[in-house]
Protein backbone atom coordinates (compact mmCIF):
# COMPACT_ATOMS: atom_id res chain seq x y z
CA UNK A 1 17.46 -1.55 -23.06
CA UNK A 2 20.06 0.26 -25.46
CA UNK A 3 19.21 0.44 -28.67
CA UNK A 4 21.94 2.75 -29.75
CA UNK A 5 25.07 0.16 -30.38
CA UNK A 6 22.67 -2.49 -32.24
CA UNK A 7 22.07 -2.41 -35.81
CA UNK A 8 18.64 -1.80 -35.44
CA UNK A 9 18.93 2.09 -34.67
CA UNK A 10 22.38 2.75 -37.22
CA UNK A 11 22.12 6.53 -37.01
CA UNK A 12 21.39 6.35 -33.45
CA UNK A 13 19.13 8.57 -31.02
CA UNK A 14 17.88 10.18 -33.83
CA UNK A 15 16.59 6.66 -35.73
CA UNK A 16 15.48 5.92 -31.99
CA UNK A 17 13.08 9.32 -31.28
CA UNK A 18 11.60 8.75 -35.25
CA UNK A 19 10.78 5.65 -34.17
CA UNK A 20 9.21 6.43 -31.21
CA UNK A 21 7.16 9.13 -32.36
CA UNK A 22 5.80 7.15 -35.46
CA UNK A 23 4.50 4.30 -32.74
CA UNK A 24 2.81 7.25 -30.57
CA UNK A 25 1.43 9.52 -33.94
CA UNK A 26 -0.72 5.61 -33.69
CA UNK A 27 -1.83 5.47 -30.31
CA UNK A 28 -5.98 6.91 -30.10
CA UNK A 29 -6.44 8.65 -26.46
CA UNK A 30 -10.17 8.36 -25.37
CA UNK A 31 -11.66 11.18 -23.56
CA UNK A 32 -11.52 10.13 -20.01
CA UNK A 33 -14.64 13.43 -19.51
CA UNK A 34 -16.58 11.98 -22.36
CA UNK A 35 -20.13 12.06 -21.17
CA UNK A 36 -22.70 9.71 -22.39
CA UNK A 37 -25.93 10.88 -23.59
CA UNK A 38 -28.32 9.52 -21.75
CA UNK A 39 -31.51 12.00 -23.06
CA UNK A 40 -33.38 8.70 -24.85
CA UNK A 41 -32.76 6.27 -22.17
CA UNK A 42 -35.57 4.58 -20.05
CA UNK A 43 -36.19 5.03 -16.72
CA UNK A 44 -37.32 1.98 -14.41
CA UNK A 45 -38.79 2.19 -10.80
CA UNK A 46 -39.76 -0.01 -7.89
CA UNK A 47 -40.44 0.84 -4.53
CA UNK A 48 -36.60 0.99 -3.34
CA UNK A 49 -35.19 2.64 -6.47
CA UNK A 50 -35.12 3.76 -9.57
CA UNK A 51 -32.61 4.45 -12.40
CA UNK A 52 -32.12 5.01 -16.21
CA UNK A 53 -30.82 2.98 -18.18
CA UNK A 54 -30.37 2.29 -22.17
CA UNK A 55 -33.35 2.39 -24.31
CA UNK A 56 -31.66 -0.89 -26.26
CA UNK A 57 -32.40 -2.76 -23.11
CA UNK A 58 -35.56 -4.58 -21.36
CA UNK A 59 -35.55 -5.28 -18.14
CA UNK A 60 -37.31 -8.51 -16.35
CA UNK A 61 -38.29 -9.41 -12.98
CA UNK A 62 -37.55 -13.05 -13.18
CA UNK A 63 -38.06 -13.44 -9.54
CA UNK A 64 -39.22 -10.83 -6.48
CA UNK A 65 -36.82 -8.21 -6.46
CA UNK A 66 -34.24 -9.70 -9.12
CA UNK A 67 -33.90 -7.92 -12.31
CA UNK A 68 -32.43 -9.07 -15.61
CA UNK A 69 -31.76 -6.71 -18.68
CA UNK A 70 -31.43 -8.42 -22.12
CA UNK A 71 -30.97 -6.88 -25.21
CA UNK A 72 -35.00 -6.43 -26.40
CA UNK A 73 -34.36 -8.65 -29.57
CA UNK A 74 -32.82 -11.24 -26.73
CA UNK A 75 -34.95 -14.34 -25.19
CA UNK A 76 -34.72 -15.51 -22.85
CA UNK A 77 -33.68 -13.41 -19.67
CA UNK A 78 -31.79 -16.60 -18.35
CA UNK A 79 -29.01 -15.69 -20.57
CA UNK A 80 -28.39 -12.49 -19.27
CA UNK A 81 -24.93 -11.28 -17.74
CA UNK A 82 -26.63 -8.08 -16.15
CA UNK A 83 -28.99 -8.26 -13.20
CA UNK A 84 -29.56 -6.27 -10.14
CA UNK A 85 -30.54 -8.30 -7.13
CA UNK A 86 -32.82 -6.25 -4.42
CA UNK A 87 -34.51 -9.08 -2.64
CA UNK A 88 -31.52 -8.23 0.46
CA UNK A 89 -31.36 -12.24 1.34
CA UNK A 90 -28.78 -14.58 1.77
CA UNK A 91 -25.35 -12.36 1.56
CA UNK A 92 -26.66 -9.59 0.44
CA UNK A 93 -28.66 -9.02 4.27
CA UNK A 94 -25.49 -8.10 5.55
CA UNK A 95 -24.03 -5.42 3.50
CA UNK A 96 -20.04 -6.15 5.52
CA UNK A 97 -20.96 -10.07 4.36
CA UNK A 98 -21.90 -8.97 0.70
CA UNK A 99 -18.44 -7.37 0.17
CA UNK A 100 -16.36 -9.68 2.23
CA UNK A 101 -18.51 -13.19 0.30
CA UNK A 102 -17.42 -10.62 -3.27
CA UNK A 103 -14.29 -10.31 -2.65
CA UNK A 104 -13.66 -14.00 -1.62
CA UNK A 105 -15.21 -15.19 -4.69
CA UNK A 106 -12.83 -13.61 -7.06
CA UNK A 107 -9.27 -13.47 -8.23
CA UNK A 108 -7.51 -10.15 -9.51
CA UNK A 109 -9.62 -8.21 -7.38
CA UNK A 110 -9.89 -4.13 -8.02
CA UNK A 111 -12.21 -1.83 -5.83
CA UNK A 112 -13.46 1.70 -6.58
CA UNK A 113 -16.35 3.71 -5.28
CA UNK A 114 -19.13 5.13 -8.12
CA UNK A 115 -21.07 7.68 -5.83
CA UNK A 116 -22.42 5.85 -2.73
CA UNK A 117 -21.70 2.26 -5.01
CA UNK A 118 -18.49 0.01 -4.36
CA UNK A 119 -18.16 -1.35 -7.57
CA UNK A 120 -15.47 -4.73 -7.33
CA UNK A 121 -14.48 -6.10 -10.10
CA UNK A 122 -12.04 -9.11 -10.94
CA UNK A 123 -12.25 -13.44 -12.40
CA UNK A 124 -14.61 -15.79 -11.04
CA UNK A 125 -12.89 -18.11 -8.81
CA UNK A 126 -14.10 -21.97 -9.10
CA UNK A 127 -15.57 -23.67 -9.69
CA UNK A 128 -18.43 -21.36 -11.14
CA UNK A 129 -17.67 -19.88 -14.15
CA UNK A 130 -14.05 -20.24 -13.39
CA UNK A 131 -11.68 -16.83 -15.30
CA UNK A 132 -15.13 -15.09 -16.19
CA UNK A 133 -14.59 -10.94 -15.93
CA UNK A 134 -16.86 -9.62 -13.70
CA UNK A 135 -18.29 -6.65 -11.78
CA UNK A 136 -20.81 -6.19 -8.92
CA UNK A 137 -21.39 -2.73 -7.54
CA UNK A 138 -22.88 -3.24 -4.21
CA UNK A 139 -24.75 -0.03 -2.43
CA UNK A 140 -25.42 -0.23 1.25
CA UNK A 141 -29.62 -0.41 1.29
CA UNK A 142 -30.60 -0.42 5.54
CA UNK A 143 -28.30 -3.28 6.53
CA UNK A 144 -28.35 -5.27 3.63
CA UNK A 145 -26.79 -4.54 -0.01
CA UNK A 146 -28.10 -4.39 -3.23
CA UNK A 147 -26.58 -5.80 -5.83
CA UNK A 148 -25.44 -4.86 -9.73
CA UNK A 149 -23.64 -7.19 -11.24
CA UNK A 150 -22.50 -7.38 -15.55
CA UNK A 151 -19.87 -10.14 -16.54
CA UNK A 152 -19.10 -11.67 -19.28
CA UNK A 153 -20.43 -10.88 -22.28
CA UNK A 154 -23.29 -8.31 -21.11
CA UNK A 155 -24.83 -6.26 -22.94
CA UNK A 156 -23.46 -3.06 -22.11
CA UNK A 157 -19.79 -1.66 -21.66
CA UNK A 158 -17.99 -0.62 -18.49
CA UNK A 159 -18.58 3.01 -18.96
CA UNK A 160 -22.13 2.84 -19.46
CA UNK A 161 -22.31 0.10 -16.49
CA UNK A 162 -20.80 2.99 -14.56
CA UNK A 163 -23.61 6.05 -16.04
CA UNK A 164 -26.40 3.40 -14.93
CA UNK A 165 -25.26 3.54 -11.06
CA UNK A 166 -24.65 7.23 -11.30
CA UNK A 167 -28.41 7.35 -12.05
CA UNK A 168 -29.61 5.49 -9.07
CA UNK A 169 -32.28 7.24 -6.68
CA UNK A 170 -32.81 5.31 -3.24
CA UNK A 171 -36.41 5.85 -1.19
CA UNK A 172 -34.91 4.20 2.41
């Protein structure tokens, strides 16, 4: 678009680069190397992993190898949007199933490896939770997959999400 013959920009390119450099002096630029500081977090173990994760958060074993975290002032773990699901049943016996059943079940879909993770993240399709954001990291445990999974509103961000895989220790 040319913004130089309107009456918007009257004196021109130089009207033009004033205004463009008063909209970027506003723009904030996070540190994409930013580390998080993970020196008070608590570690958890089982007998296939263990990882740290933020001191903030409890974490329940609601069934056999399925882990919620809720916020500690939280009740009940049913509400939670962050869970990691070990028990390497259904879908997730079949690591190749686990990421083809993923990627079926959502729209928008975006794939990127975290370490040995393949974290996929887009909507829910329906008719469960139809347009809810999610992600579910999936790491290849014998045959089957593990899954981590946050969506919706869970209680941590993507970056931290992302600092709780890196942390991950396997005994296979």
């Amino acid at each position: 678009m040319n913004f130089q013959n309107t009456n918007v920009f009257p004196n021109g390119s130089d009207d033009i680069n004033k205004f463009f450099s008063q909209i970027l002096s506003t723009f904030q630029f996070t540190d994409q190397n930013q580390t998080i500081d993970i020196s008070n977090w608590n570690t958890y173990s089982t007998s296939k992993f263990s990882f740290q994760y933020p001191s903030n958060l409890v974490i329940k074993e609601t069934d056999k190898d399925y882990f919620v975290f809720v916020e500690s002032n939280q009740t009940p773990a049913s509400n939670s949007n962050m869970a990691i699901d070990a028990r390497l049943s259904a879908v997730y016996a079949d690591y190749n199933q686990a990421v083809k059943s993923t990627k079926e079940g959502l729209t928008n879909v975006k794939e990127e490896s975290i370490g040995e993770w393949l974290k996929i993240s887009g909507l829910i399709k329906p008719p469960l939770r139809e347009g809810t954001s999610i992600t579910v990291a999936l790491y290849k445990y014998g045959q089957g997959a593990i899954e981590f999974e946050i969506s919706g509103n869970a209680p941590v961000s993507d970056s931290i999400f992302d600092q709780i895989l890196s942390t991950f220790r396997f005994s296979q």
